[in-house]
N, C-alpha and C. Protein backbone atom coordinates (compact mmCIF):
# COMPACT_ATOMS: atom_id res chain seq x y z
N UNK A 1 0.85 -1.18 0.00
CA UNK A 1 0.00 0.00 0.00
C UNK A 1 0.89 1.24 0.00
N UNK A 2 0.72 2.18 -1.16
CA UNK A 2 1.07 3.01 -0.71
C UNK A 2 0.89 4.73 -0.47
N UNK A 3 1.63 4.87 0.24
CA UNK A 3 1.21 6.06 1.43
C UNK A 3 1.26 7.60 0.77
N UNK A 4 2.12 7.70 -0.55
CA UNK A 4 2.06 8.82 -1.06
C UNK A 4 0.60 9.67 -1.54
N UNK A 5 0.94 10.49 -1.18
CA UNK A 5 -0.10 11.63 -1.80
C UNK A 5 0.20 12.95 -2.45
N UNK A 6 -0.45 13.10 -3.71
CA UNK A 6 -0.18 14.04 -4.39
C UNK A 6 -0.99 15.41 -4.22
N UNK A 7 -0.48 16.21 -4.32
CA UNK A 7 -1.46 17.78 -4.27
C UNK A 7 -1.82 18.37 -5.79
N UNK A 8 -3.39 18.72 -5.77
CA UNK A 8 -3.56 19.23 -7.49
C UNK A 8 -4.17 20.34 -6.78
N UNK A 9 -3.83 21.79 -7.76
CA UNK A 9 -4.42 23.00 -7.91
C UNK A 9 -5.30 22.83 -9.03
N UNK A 10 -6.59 22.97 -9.22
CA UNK A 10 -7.41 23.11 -10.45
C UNK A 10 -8.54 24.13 -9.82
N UNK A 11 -8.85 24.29 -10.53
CA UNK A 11 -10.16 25.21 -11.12
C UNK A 11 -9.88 26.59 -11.78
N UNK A 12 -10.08 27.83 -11.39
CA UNK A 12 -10.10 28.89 -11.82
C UNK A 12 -8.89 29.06 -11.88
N UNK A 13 -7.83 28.61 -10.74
CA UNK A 13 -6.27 28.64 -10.94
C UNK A 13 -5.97 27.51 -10.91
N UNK A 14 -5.18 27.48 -12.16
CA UNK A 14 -4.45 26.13 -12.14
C UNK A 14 -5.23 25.16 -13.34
N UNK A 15 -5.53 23.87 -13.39
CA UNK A 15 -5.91 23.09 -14.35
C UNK A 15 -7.17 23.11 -14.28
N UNK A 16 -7.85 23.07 -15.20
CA UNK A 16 -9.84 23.21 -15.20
C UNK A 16 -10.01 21.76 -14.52
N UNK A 17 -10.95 21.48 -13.54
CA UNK A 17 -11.16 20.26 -13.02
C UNK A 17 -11.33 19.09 -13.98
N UNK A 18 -12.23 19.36 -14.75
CA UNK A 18 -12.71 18.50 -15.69
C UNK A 18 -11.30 17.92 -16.62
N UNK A 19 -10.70 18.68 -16.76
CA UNK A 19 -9.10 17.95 -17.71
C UNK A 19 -8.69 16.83 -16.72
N UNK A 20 -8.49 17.13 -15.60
CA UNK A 20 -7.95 16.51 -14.69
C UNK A 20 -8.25 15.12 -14.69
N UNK A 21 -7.26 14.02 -15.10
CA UNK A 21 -7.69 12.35 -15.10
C UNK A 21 -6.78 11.57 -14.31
N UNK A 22 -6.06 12.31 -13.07
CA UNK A 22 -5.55 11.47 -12.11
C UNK A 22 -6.20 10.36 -11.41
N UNK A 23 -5.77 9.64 -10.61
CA UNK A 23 -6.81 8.64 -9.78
C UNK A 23 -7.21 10.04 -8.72
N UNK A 24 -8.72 9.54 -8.49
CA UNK A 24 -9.25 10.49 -7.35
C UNK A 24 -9.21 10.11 -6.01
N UNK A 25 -8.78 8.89 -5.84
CA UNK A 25 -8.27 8.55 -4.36
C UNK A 25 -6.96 8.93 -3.50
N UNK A 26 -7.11 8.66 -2.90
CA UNK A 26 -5.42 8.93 -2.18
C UNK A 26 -4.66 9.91 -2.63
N UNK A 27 -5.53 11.07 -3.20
CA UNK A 27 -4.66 12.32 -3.41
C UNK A 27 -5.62 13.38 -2.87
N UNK A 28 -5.18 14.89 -2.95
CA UNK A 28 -5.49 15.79 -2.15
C UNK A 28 -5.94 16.74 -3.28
N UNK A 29 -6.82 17.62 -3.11
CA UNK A 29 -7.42 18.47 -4.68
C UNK A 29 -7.86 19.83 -3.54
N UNK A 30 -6.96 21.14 -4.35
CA UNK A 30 -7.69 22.06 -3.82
C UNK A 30 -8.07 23.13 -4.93
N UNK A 31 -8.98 23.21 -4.99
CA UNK A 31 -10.19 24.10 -5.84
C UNK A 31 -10.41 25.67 -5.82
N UNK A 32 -9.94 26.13 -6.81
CA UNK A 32 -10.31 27.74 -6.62
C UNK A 32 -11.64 27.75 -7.34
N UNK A 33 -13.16 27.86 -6.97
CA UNK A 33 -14.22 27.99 -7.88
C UNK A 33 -14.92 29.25 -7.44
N UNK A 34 -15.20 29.52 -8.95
CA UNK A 34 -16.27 31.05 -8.74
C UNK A 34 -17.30 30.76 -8.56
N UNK A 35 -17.83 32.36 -8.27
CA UNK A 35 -19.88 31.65 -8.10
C UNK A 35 -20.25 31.49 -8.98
N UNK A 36 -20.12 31.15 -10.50
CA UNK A 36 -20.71 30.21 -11.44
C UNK A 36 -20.93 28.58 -11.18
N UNK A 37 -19.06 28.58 -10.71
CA UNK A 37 -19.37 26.98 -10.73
C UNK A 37 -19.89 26.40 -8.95
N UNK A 38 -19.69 27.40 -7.59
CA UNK A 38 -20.54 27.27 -6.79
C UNK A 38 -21.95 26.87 -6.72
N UNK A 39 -23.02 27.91 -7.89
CA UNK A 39 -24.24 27.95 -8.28
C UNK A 39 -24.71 26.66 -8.68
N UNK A 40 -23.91 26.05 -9.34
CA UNK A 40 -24.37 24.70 -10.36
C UNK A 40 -23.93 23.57 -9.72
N UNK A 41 -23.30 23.47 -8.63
CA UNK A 41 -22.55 22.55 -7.79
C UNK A 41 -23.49 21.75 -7.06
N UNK A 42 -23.89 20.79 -7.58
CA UNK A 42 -25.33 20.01 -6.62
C UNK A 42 -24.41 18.84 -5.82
N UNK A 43 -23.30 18.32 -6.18
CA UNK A 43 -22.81 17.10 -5.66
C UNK A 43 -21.59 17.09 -5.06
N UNK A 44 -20.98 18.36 -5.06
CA UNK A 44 -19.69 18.96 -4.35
C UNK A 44 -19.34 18.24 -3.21
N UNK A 45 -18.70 17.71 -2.29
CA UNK A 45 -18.58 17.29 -1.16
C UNK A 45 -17.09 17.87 -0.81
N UNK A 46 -16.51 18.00 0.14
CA UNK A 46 -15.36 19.01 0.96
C UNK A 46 -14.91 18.58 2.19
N UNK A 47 -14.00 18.52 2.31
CA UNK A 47 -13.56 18.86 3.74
C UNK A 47 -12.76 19.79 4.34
N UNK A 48 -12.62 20.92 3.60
CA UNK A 48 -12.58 22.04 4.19
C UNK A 48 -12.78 23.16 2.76
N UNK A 49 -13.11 23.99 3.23
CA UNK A 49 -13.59 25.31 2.40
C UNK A 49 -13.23 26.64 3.27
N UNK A 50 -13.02 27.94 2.01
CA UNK A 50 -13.23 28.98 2.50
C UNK A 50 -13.57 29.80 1.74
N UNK A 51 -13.69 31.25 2.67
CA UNK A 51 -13.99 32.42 1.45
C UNK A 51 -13.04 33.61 2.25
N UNK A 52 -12.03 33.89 1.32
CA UNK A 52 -10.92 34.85 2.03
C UNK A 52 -11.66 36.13 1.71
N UNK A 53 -12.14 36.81 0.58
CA UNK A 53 -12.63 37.98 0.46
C UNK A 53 -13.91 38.19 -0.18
N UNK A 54 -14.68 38.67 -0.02
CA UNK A 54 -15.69 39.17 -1.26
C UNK A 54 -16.05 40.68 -1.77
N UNK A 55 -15.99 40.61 -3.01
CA UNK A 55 -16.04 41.76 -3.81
C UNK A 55 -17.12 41.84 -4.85
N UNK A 56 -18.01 43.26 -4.77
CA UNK A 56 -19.12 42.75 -6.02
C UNK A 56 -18.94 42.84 -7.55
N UNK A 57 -18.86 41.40 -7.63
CA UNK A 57 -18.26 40.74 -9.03
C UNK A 57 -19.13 40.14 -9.52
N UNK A 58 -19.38 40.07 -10.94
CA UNK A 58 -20.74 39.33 -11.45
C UNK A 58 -21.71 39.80 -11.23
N UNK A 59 -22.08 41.42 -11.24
CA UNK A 59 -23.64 41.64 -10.78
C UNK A 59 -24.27 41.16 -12.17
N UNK A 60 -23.97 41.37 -13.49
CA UNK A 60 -24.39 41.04 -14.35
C UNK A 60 -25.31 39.91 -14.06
N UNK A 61 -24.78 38.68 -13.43
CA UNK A 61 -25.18 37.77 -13.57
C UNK A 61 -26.15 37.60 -12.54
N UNK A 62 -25.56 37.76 -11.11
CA UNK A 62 -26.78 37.44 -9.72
C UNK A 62 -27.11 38.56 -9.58
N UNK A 63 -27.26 39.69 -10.37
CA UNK A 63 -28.24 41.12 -9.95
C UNK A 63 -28.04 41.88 -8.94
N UNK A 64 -27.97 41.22 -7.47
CA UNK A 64 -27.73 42.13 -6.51
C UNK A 64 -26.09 41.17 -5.90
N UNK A 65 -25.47 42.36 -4.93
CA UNK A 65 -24.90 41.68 -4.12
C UNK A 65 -24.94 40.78 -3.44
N UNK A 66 -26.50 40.93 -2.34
CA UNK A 66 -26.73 40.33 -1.57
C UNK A 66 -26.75 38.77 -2.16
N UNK A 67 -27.15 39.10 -3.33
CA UNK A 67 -27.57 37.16 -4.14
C UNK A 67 -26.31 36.58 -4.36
N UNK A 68 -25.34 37.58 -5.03
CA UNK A 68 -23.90 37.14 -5.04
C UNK A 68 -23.49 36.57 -3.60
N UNK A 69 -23.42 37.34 -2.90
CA UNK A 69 -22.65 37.00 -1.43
C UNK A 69 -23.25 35.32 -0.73
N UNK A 70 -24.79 35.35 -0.94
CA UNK A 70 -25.50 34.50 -0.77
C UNK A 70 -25.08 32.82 -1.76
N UNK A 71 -24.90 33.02 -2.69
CA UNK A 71 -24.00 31.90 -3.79
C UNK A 71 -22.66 31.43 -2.97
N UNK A 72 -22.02 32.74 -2.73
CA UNK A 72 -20.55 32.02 -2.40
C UNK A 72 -20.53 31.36 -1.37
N UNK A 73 -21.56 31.84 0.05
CA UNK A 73 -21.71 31.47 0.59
C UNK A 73 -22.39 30.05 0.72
N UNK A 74 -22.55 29.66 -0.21
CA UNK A 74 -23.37 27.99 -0.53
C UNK A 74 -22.29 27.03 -0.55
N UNK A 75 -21.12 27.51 -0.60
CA UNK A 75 -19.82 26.63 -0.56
C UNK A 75 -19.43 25.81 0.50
N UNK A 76 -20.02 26.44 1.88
CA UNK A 76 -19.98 25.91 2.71
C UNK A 76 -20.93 24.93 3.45
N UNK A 77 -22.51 24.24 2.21
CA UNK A 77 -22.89 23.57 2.32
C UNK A 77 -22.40 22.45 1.73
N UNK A 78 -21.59 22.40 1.45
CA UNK A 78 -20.56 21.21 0.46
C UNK A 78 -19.63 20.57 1.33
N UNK A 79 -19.47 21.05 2.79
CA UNK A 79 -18.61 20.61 3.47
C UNK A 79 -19.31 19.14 4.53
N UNK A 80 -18.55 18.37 4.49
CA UNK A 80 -18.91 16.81 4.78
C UNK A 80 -18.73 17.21 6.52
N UNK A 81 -19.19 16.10 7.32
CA UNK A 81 -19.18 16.28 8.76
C UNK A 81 -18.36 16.38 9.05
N UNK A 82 -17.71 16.92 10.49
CA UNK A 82 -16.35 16.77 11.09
C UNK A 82 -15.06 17.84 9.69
N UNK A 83 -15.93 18.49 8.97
CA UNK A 83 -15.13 19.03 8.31
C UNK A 83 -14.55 20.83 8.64
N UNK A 84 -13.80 21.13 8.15
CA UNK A 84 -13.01 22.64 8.41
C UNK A 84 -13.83 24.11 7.58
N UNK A 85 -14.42 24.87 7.88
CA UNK A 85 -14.66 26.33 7.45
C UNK A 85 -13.82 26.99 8.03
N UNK A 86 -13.51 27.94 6.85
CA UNK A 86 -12.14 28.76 7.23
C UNK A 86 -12.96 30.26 7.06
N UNK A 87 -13.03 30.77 7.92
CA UNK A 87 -14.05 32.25 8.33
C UNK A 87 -13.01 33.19 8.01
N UNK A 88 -13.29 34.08 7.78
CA UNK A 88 -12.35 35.41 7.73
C UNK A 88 -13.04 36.59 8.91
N UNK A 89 -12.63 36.25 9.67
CA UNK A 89 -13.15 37.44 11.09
C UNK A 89 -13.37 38.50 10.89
N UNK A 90 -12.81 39.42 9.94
CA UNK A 90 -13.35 40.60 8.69
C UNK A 90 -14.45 40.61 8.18
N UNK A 91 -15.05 39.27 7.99
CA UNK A 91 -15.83 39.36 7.02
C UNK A 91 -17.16 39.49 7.26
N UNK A 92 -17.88 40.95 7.30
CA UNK A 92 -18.70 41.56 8.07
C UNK A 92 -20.30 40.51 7.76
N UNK A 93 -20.28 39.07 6.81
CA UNK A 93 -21.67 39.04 6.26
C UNK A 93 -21.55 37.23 6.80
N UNK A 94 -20.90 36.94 7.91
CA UNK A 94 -20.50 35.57 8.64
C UNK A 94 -21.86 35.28 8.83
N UNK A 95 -22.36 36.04 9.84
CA UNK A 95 -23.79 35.79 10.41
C UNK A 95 -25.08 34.97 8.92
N UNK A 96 -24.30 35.39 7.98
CA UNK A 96 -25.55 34.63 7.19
C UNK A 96 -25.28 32.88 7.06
N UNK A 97 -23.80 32.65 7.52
CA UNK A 97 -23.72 31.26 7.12
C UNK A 97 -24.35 30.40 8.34
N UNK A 98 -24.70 29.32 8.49
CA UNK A 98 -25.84 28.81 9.04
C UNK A 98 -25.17 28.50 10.43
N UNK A 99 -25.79 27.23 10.95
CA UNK A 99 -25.08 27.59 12.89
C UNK A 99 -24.91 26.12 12.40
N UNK A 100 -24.01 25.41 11.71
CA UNK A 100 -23.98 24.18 11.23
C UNK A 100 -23.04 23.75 11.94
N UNK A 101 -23.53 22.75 13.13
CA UNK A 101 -22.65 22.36 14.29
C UNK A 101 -21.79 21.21 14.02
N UNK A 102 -22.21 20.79 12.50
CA UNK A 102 -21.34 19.20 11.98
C UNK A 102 -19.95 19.94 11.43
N UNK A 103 -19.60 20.88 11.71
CA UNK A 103 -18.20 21.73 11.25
C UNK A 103 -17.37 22.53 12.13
N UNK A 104 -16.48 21.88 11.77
CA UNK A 104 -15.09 22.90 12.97
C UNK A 104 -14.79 24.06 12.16
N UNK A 105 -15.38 25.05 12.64
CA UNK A 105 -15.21 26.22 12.46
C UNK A 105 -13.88 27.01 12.99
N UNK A 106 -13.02 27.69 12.00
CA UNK A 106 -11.70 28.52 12.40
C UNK A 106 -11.27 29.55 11.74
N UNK A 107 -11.26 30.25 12.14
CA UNK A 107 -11.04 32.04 12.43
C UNK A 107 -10.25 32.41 11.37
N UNK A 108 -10.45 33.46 11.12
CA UNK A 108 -8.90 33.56 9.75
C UNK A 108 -8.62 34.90 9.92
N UNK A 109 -7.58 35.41 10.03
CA UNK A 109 -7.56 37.24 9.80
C UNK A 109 -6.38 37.44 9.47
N UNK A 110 -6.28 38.92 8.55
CA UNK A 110 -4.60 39.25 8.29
C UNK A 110 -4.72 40.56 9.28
N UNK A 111 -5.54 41.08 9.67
CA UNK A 111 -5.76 42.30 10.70
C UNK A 111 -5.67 42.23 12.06
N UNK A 112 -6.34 41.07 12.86
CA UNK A 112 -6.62 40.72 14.26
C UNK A 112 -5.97 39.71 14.65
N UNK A 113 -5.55 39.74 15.96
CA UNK A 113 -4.87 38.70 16.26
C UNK A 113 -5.59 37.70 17.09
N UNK A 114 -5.66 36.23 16.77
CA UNK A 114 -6.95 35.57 16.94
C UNK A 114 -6.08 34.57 17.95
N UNK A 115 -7.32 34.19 18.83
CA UNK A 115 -6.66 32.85 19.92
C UNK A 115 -7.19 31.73 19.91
């Protein structure tokens, strides 16, 4: 058996997921996705996620902010039990993500110093 594991960057940076034809076991995949491919994401599963900043990008598409902010924030229904959300303590719109107690929740800041 063996113990190696590989690291892949895909999505928005790095290789488009879909190219990607490694074995999907026993390796490690971390995902940069926008709220396009958030939106359409019905089968996503995670064990850890975050959202370092948000900026209003795509109104074209979700109309208001609030709907934008609300999308990205869906990322963190993708996260499996016992799994990691990475919060940004800045990030004044936390309170909308749910009180989802199946997740270890942890702090993130480049401003505050967190304990």
């Amino acid at each position: 058996m063996n113990s190696k594991k590989n690291a892949y960057l895909l999505g928005n940076y790095g290789k488009p997921v879909l190219s990607h034809n490694q074995h999907l076991e026993n390796n490690f995949y971390i995902l940069e996705l926008s709220s396009y491919q958030i939106e359409y994401s019905k089968f996503l599963k995670t064990h850890a996620c975050a959202i370092l900043n948000i900026t209003p990008d795509h109104l074209e598409r979700h109309k208001t902010f609030s709907n934008y902010i609300n999308i990205k924030l869906k990322i963190f229904n993708s996260l499996l039990p016992k799994s990691f959300g990475f919060l940004n303590k800045n990030f004044q719109y936390l309170s909308r993500i749910g009180k989802n107690s199946n997740i270890i929740k942890v702090s993130i800041s480049k401003i505050y110093l967190l304990k």
